[in-house]
PDB file of N, CA and C in Angstrom:
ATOM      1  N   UNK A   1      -2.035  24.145 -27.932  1.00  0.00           N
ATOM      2  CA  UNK A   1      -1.600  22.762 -27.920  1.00  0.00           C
ATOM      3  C   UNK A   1      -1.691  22.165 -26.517  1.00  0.00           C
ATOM      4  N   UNK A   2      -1.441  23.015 -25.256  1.00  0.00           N
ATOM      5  CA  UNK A   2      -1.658  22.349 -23.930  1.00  0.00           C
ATOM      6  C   UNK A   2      -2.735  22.077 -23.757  1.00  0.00           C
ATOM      7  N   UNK A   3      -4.242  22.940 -24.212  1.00  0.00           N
ATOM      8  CA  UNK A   3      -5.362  22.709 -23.784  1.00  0.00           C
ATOM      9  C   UNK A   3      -5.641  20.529 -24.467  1.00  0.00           C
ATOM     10  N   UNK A   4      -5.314  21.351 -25.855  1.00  0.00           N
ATOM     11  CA  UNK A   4      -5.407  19.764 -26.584  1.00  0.00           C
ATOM     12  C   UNK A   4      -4.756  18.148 -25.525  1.00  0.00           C
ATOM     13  N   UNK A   5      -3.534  18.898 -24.930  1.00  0.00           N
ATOM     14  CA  UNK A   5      -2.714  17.698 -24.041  1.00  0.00           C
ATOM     15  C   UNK A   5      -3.590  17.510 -22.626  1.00  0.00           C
ATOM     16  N   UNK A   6      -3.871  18.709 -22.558  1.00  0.00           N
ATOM     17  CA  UNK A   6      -4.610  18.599 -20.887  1.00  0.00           C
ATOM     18  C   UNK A   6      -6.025  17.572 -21.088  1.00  0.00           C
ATOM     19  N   UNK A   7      -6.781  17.765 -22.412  1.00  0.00           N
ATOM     20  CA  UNK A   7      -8.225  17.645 -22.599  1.00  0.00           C
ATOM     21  C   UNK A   7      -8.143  15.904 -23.020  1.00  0.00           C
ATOM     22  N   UNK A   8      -6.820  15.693 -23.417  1.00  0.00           N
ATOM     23  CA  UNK A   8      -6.214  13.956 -24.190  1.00  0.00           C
ATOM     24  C   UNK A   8      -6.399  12.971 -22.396  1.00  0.00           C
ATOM     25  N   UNK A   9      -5.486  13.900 -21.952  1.00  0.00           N
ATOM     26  CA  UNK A   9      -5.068  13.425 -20.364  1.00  0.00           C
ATOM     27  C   UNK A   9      -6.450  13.157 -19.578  1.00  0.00           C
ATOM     28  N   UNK A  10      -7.283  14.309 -19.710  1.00  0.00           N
ATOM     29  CA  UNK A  10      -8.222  13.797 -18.727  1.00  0.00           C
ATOM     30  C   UNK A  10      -9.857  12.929 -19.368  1.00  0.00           C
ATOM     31  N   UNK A  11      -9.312  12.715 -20.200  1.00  0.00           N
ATOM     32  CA  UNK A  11     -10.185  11.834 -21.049  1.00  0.00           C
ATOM     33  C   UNK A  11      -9.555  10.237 -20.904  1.00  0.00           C
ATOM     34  N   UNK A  12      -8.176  10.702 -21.029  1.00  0.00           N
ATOM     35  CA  UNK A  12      -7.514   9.204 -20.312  1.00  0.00           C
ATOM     36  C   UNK A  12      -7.721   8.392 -19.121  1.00  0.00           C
ATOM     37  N   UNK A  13      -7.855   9.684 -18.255  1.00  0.00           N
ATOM     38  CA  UNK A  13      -8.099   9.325 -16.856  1.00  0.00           C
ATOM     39  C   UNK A  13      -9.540   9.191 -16.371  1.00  0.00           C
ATOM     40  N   UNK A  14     -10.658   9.329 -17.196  1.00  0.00           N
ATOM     41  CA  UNK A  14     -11.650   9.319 -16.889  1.00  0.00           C
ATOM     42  C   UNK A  14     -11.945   7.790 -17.644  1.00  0.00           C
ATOM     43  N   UNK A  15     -11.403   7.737 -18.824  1.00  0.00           N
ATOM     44  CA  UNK A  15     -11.558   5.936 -19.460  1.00  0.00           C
ATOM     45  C   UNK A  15     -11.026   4.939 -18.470  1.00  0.00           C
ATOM     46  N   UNK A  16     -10.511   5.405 -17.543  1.00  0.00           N
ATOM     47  CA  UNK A  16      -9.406   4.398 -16.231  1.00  0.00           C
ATOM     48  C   UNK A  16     -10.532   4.238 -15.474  1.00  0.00           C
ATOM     49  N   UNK A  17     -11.044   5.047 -15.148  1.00  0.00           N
ATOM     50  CA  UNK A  17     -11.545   5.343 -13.936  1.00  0.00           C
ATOM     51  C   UNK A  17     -13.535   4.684 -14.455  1.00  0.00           C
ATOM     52  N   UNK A  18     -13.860   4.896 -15.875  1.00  0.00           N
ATOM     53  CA  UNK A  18     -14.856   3.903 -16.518  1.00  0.00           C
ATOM     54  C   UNK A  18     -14.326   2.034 -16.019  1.00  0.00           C
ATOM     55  N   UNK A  19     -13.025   2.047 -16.500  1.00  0.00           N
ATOM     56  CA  UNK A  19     -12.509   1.083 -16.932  1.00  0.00           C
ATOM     57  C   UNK A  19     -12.429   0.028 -15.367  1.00  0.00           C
ATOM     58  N   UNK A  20     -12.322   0.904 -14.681  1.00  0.00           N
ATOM     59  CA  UNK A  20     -12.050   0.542 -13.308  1.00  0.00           C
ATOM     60  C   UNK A  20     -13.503  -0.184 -12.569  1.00  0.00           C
ATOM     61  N   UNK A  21     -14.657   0.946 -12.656  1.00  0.00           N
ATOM     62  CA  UNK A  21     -16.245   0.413 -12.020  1.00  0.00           C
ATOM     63  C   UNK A  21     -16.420  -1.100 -13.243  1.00  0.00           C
ATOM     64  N   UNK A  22     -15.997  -0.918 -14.510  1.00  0.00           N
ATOM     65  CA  UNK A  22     -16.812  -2.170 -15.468  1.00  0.00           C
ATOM     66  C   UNK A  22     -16.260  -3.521 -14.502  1.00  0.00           C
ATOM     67  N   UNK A  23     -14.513  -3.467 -14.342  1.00  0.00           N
ATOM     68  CA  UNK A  23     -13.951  -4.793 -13.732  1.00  0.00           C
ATOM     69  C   UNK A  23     -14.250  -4.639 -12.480  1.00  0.00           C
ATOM     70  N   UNK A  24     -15.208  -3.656 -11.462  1.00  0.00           N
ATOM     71  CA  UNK A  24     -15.743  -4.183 -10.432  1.00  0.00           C
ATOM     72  C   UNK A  24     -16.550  -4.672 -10.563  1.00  0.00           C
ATOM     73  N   UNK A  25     -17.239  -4.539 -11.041  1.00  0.00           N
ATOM     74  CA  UNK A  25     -18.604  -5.385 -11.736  1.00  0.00           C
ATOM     75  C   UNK A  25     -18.666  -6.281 -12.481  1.00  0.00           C
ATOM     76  N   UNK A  26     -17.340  -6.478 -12.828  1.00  0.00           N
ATOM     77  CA  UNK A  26     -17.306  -8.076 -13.026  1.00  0.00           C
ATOM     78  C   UNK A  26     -16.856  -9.177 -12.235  1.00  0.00           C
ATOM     79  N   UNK A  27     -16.372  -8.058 -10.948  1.00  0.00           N
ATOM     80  CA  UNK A  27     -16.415  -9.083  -9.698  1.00  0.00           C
ATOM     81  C   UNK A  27     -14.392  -8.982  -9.735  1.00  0.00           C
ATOM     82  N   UNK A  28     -14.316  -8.011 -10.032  1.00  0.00           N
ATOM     83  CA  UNK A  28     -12.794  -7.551  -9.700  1.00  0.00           C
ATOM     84  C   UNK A  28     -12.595  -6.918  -8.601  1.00  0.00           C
ATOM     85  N   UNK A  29     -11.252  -7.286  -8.049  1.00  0.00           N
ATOM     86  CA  UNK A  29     -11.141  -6.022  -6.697  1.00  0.00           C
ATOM     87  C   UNK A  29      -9.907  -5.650  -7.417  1.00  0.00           C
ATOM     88  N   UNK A  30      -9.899  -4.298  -7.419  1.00  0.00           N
ATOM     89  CA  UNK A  30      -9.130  -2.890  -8.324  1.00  0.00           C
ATOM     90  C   UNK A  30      -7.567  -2.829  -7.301  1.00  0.00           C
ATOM     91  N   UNK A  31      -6.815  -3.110  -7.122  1.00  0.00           N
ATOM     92  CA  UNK A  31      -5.632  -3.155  -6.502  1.00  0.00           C
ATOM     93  C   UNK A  31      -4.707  -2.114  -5.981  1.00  0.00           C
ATOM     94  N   UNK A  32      -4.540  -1.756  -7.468  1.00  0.00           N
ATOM     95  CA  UNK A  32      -3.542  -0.099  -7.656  1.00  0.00           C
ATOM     96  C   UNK A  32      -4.940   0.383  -8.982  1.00  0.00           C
ATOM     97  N   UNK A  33      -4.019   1.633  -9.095  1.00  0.00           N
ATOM     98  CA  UNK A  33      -4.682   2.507 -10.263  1.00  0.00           C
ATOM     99  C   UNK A  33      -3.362   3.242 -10.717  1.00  0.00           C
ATOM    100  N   UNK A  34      -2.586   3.009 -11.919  1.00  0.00           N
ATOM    101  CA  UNK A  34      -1.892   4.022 -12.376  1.00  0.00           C
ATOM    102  C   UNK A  34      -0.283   3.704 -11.238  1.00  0.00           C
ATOM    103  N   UNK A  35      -0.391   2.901 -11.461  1.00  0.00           N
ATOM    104  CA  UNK A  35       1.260   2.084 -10.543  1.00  0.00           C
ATOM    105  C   UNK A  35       2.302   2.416 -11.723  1.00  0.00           C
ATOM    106  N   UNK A  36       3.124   3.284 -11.416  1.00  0.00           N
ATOM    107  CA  UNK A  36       4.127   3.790 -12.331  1.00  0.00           C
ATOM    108  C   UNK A  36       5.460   3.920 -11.691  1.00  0.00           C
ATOM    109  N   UNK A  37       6.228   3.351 -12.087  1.00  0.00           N
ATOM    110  CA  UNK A  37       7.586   2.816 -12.453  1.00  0.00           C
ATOM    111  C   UNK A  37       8.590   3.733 -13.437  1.00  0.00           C
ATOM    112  N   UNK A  38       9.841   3.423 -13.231  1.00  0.00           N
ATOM    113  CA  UNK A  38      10.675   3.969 -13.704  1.00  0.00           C
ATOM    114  C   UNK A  38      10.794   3.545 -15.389  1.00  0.00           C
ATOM    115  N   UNK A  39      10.535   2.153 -15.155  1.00  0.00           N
ATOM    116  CA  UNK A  39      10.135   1.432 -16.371  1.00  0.00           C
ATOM    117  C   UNK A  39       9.237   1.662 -17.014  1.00  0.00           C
ATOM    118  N   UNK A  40       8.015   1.948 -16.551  1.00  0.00           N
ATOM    119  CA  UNK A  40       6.674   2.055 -17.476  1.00  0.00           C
ATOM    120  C   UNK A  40       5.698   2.248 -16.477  1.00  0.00           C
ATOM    121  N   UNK A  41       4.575   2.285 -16.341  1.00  0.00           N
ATOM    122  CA  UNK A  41       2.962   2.421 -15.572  1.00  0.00           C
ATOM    123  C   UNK A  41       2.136   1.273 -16.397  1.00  0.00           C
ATOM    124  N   UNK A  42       1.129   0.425 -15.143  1.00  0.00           N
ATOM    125  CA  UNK A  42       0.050   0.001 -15.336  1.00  0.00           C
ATOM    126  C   UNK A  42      -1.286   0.581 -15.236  1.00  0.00           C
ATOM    127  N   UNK A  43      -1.935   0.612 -16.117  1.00  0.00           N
ATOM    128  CA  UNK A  43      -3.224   1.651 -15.468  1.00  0.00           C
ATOM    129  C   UNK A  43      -4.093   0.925 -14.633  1.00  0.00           C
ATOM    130  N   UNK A  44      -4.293  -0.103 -14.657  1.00  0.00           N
ATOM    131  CA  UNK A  44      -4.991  -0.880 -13.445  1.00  0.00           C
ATOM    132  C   UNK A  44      -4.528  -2.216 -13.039  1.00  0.00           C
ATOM    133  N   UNK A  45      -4.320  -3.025 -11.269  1.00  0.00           N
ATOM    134  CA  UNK A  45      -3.890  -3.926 -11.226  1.00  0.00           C
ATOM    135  C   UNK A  45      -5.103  -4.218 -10.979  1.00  0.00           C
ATOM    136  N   UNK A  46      -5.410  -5.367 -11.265  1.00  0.00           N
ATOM    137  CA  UNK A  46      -6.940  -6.103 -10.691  1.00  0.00           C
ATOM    138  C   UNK A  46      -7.107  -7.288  -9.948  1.00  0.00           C
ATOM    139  N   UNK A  47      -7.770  -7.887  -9.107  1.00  0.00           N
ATOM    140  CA  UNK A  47      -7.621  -9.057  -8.553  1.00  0.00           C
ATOM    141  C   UNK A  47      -9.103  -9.677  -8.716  1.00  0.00           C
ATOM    142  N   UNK A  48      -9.223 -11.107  -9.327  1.00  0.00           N
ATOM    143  CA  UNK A  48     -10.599 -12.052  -9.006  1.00  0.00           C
ATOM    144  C   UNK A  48      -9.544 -13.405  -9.071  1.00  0.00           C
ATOM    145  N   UNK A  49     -10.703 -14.034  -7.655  1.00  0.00           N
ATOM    146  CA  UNK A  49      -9.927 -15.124  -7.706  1.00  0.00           C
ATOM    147  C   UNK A  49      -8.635 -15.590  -7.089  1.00  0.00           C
ATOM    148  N   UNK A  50      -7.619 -16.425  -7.568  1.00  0.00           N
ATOM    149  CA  UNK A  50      -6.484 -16.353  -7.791  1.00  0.00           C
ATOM    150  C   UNK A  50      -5.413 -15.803  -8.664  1.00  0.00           C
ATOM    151  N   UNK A  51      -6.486 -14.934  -9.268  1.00  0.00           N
ATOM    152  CA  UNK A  51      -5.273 -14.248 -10.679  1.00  0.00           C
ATOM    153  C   UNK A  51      -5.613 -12.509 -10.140  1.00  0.00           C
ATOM    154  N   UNK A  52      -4.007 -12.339 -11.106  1.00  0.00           N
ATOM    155  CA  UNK A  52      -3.597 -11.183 -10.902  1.00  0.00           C
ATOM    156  C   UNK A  52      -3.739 -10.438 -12.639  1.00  0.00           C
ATOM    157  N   UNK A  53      -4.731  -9.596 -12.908  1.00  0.00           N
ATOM    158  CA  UNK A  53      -4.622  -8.879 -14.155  1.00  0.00           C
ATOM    159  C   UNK A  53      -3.974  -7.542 -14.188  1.00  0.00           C
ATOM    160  N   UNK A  54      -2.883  -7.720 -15.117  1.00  0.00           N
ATOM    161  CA  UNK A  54      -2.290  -6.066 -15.117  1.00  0.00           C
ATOM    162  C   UNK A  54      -3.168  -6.125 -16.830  1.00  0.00           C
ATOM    163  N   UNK A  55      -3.968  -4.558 -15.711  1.00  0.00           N
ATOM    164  CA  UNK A  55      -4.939  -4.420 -17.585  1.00  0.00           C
ATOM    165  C   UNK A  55      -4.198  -2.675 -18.010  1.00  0.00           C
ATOM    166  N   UNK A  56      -4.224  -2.485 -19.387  1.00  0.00           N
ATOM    167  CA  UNK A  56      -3.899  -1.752 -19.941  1.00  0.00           C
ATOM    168  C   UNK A  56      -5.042  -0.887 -20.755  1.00  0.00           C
ATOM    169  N   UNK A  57      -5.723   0.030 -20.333  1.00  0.00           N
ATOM    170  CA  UNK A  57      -6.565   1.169 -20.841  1.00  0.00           C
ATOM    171  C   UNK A  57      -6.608   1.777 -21.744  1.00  0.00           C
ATOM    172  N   UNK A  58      -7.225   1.899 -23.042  1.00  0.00           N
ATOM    173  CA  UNK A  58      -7.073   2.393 -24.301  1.00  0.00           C
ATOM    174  C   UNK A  58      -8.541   2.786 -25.124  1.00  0.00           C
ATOM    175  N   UNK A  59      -8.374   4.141 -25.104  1.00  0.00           N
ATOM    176  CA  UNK A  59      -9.460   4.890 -25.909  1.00  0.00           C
ATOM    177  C   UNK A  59      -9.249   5.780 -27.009  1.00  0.00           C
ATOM    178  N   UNK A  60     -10.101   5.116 -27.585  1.00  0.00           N
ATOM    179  CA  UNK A  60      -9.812   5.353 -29.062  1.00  0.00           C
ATOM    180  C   UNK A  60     -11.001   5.817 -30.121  1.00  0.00           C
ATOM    181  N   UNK A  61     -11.273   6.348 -30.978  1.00  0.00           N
ATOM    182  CA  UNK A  61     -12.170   6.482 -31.759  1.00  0.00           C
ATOM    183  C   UNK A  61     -13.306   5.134 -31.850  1.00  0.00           C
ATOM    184  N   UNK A  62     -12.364   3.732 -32.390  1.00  0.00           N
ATOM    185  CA  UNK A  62     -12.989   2.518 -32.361  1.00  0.00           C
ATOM    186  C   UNK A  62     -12.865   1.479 -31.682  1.00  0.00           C
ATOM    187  N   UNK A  63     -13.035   0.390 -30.863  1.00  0.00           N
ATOM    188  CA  UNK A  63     -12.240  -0.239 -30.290  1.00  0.00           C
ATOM    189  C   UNK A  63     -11.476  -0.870 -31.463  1.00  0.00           C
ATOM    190  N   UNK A  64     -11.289  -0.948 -32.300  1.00  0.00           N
ATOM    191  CA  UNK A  64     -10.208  -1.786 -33.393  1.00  0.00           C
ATOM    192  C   UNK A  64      -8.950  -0.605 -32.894  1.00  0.00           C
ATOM    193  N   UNK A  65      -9.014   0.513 -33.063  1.00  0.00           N
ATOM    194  CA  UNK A  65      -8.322   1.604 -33.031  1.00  0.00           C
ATOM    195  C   UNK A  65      -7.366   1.598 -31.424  1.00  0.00           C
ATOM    196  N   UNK A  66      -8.482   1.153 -30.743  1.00  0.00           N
ATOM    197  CA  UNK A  66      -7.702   1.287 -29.135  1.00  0.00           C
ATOM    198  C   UNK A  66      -6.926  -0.070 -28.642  1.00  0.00           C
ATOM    199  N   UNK A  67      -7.355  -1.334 -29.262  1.00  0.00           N
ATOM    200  CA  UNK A  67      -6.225  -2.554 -29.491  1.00  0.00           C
ATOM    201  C   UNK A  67      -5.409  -2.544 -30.341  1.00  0.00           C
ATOM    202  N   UNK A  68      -5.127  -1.303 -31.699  1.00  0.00           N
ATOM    203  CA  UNK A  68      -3.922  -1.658 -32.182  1.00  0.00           C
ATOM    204  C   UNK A  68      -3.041  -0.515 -31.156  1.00  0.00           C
ATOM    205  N   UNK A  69      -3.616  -0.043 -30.479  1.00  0.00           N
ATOM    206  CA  UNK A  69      -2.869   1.369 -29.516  1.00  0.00           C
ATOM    207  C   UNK A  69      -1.918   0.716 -28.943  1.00  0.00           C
ATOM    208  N   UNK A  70      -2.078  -0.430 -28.950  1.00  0.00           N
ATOM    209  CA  UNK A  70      -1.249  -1.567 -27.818  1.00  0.00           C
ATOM    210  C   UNK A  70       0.085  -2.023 -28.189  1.00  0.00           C
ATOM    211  N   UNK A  71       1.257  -1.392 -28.383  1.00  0.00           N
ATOM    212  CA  UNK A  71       1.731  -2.088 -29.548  1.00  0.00           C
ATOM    213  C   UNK A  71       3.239  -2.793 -28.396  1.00  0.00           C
ATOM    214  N   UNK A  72       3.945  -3.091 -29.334  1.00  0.00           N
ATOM    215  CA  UNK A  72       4.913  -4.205 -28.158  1.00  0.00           C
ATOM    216  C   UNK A  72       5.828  -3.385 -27.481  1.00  0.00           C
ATOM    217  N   UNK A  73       6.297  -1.991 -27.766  1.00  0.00           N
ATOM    218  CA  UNK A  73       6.961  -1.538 -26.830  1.00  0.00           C
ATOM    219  C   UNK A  73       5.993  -1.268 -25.564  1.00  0.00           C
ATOM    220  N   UNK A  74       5.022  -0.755 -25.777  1.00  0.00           N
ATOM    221  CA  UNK A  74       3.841  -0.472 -24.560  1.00  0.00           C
ATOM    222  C   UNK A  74       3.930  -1.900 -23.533  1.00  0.00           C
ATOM    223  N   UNK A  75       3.968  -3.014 -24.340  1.00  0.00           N
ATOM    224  CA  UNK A  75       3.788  -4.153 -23.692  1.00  0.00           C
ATOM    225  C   UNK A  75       4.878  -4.323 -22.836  1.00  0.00           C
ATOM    226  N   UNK A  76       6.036  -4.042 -23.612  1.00  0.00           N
ATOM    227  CA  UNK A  76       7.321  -4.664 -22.653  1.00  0.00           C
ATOM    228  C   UNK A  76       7.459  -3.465 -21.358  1.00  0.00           C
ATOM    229  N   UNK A  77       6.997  -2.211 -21.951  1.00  0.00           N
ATOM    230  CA  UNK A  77       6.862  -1.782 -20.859  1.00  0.00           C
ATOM    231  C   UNK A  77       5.867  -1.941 -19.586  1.00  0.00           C
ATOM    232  N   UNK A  78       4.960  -2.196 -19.939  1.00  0.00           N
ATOM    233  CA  UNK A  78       3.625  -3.122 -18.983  1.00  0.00           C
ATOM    234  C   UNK A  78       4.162  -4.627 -18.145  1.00  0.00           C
ATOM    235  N   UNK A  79       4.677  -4.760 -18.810  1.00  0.00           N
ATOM    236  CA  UNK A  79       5.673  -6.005 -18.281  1.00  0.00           C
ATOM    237  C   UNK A  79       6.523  -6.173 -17.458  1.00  0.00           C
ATOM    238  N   UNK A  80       7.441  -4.741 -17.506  1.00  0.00           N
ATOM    239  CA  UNK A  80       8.286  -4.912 -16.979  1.00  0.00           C
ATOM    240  C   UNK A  80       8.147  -3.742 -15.387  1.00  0.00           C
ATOM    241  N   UNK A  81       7.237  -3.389 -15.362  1.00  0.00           N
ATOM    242  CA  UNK A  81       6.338  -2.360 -14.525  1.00  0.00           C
ATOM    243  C   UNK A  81       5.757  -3.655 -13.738  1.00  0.00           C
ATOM    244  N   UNK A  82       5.035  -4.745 -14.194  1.00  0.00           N
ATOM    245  CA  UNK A  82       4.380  -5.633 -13.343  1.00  0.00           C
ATOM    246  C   UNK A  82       5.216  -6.498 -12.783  1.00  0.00           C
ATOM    247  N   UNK A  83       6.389  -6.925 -13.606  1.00  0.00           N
ATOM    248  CA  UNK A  83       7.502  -7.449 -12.714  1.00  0.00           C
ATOM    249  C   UNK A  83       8.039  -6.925 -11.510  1.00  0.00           C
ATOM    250  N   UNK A  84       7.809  -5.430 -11.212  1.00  0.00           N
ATOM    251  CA  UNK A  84       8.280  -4.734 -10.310  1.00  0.00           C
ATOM    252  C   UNK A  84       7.485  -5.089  -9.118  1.00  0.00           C
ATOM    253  N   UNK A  85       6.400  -4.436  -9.616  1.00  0.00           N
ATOM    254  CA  UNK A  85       4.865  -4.839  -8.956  1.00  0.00           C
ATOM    255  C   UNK A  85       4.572  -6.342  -8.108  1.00  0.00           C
ATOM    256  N   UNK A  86       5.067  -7.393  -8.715  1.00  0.00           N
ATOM    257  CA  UNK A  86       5.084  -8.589  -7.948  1.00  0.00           C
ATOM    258  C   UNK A  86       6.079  -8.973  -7.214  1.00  0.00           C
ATOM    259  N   UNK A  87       7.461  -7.903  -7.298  1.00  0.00           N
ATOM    260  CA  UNK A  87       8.666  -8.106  -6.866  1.00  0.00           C
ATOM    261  C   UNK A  87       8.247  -7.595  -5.519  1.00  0.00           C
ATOM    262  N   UNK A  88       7.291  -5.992  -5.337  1.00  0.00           N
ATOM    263  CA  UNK A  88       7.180  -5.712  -3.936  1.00  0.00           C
ATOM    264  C   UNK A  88       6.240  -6.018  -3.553  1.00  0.00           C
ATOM    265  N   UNK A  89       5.303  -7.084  -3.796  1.00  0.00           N
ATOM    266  CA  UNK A  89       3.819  -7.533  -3.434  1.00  0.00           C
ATOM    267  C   UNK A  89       4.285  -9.275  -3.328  1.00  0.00           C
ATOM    268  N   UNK A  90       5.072  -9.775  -2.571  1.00  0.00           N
ATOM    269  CA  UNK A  90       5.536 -11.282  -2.660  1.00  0.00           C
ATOM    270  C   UNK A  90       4.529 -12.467  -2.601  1.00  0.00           C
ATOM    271  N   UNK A  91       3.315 -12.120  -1.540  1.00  0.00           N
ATOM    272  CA  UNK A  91       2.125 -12.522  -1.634  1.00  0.00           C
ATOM    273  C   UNK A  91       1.263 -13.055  -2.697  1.00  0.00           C
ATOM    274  N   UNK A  92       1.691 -12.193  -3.916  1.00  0.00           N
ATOM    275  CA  UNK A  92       0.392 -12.425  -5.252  1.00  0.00           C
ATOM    276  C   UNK A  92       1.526 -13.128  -6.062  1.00  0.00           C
ATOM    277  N   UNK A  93       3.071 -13.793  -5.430  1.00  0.00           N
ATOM    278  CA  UNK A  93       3.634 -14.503  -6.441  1.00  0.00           C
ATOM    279  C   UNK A  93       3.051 -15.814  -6.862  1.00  0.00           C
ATOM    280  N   UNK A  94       2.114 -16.433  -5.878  1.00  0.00           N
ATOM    281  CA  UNK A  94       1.696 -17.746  -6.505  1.00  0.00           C
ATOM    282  C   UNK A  94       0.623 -17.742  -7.091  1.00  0.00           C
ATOM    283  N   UNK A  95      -0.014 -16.243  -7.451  1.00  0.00           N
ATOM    284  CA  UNK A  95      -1.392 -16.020  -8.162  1.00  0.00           C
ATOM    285  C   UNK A  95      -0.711 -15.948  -9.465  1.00  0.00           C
ATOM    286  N   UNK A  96      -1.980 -16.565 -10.820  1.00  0.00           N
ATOM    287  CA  UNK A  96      -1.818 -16.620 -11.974  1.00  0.00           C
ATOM    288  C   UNK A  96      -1.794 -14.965 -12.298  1.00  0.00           C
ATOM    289  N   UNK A  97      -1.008 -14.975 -12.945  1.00  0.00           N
ATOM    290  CA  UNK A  97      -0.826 -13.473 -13.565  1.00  0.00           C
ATOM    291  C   UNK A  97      -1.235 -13.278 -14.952  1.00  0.00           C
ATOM    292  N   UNK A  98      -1.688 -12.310 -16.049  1.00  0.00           N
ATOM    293  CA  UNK A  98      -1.979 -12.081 -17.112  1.00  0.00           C
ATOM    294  C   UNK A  98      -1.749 -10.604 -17.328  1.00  0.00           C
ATOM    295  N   UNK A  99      -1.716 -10.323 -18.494  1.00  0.00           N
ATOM    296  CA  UNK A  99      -1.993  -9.307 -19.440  1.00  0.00           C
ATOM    297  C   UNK A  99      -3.109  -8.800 -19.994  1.00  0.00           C
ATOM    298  N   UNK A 100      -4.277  -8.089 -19.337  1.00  0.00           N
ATOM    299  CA  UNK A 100      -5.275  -7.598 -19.948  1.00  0.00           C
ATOM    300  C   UNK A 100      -5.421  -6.566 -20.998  1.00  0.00           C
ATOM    301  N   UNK A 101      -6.566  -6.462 -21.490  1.00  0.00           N
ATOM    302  CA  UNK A 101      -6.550  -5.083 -21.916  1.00  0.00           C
ATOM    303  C   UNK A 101      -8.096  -4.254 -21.808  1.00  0.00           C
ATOM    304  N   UNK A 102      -8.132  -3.591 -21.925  1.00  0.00           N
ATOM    305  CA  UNK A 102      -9.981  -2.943 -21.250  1.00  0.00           C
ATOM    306  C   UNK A 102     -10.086  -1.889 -22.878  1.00  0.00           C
ATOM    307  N   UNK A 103     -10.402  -1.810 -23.815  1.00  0.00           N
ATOM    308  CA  UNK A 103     -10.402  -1.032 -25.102  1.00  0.00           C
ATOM    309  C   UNK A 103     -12.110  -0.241 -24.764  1.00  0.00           C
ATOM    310  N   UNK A 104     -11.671   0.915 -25.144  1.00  0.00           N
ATOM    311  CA  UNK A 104     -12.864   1.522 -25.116  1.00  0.00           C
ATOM    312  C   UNK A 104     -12.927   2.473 -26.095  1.00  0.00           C
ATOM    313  N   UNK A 105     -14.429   3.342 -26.500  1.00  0.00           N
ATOM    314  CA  UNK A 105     -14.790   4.002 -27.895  1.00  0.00           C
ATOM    315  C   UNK A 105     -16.038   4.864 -27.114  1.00  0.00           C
ATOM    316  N   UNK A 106     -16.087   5.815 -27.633  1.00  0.00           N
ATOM    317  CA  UNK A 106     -16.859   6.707 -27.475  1.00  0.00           C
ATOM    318  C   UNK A 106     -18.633   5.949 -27.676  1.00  0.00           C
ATOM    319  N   UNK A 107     -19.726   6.120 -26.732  1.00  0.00           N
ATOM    320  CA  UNK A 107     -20.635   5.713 -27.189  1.00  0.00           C
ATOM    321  C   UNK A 107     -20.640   4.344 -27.029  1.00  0.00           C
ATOM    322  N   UNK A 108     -19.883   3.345 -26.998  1.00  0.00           N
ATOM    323  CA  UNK A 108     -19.939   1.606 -26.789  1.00  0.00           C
ATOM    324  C   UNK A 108     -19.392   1.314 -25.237  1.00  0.00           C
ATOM    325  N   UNK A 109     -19.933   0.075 -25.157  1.00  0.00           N
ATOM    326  CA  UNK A 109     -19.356  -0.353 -23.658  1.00  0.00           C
ATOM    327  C   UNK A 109     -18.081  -1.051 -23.757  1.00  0.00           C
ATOM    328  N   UNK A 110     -17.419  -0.835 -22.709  1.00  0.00           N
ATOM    329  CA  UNK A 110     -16.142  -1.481 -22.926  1.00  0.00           C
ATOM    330  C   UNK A 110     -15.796  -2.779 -22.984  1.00  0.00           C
ATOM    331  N   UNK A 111     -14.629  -3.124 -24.078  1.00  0.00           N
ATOM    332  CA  UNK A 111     -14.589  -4.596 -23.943  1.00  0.00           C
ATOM    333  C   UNK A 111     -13.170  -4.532 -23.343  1.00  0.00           C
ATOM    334  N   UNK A 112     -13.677  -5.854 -22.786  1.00  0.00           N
ATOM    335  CA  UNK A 112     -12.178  -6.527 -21.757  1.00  0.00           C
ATOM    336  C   UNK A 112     -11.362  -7.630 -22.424  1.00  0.00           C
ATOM    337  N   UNK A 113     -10.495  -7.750 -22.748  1.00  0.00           N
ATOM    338  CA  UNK A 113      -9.501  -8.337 -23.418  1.00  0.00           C
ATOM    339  C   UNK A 113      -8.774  -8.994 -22.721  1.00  0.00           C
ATOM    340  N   UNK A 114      -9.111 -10.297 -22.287  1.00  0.00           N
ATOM    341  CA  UNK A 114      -8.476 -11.417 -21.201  1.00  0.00           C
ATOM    342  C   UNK A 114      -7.006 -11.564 -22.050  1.00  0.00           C
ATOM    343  N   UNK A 115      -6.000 -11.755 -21.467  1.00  0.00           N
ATOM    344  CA  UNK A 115      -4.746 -12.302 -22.140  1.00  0.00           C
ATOM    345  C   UNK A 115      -4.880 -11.955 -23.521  1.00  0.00           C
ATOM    346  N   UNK A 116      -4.600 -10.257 -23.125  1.00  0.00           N
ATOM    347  CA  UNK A 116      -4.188  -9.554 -24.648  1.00  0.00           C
ATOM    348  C   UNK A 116      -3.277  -9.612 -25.449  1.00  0.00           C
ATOM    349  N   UNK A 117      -1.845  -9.906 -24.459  1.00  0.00           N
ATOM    350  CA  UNK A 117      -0.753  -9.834 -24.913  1.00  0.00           C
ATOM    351  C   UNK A 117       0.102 -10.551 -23.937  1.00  0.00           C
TER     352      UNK A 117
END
């Protein structure tokens, strides 16, 4: 069962770390990676622009499968992790902030989910 947890984990961390080069290349600068809180973790903060995206990473068999992964406790915890996040970063308080999401599937390219939630 650990191999199964270890092999989940670094498949997680390797979809972050996909998830991470796609929003440089869309002209993102990557902020944090994996900013974790007592409250919850963001897997990526991102910056273009004037906005601030806290995106949330999810791989799944389908992408249908990796946006319902998302569900509202995840959120409030994403939420309340980025509240922290702008509490010690005072600077990015007058940047527009959002909720992303980056869904990914074995074999497809990832889609980015502007104001997921």
């Amino acid at each position: 069962m650990k191999a199964l947890a270890k092999t989940g984990h670094r498949k997680g961390l390797n979809a972050e770390t996909i998830a991470a080069l796609y929003l440089r290349c869309k002209g993102y600068r990557i902020l944090e990676r994996r900013f974790k809180t007592k409250m919850g973790e963001i897997d990526i903060v991102a910056k273009r622009g004037r906005a601030i995206a806290f995106v949330e990473v999810k791989l799944r068999k389908t992408h249908e499968d990796a946006a319902e992964a998302i569900h509202s406790i995840n959120q409030a915890r994403v939420r309340q992790a980025a509240a922290l996040y702008l509490a010690r970063h005072p600077g990015y308080a007058v940047y527009e902030t959002r909720f992303d999401a980056l869904v990914m599937a074995p074999g497809r390219l990832p889609q980015h989910i502007v104001n997921a939630f």
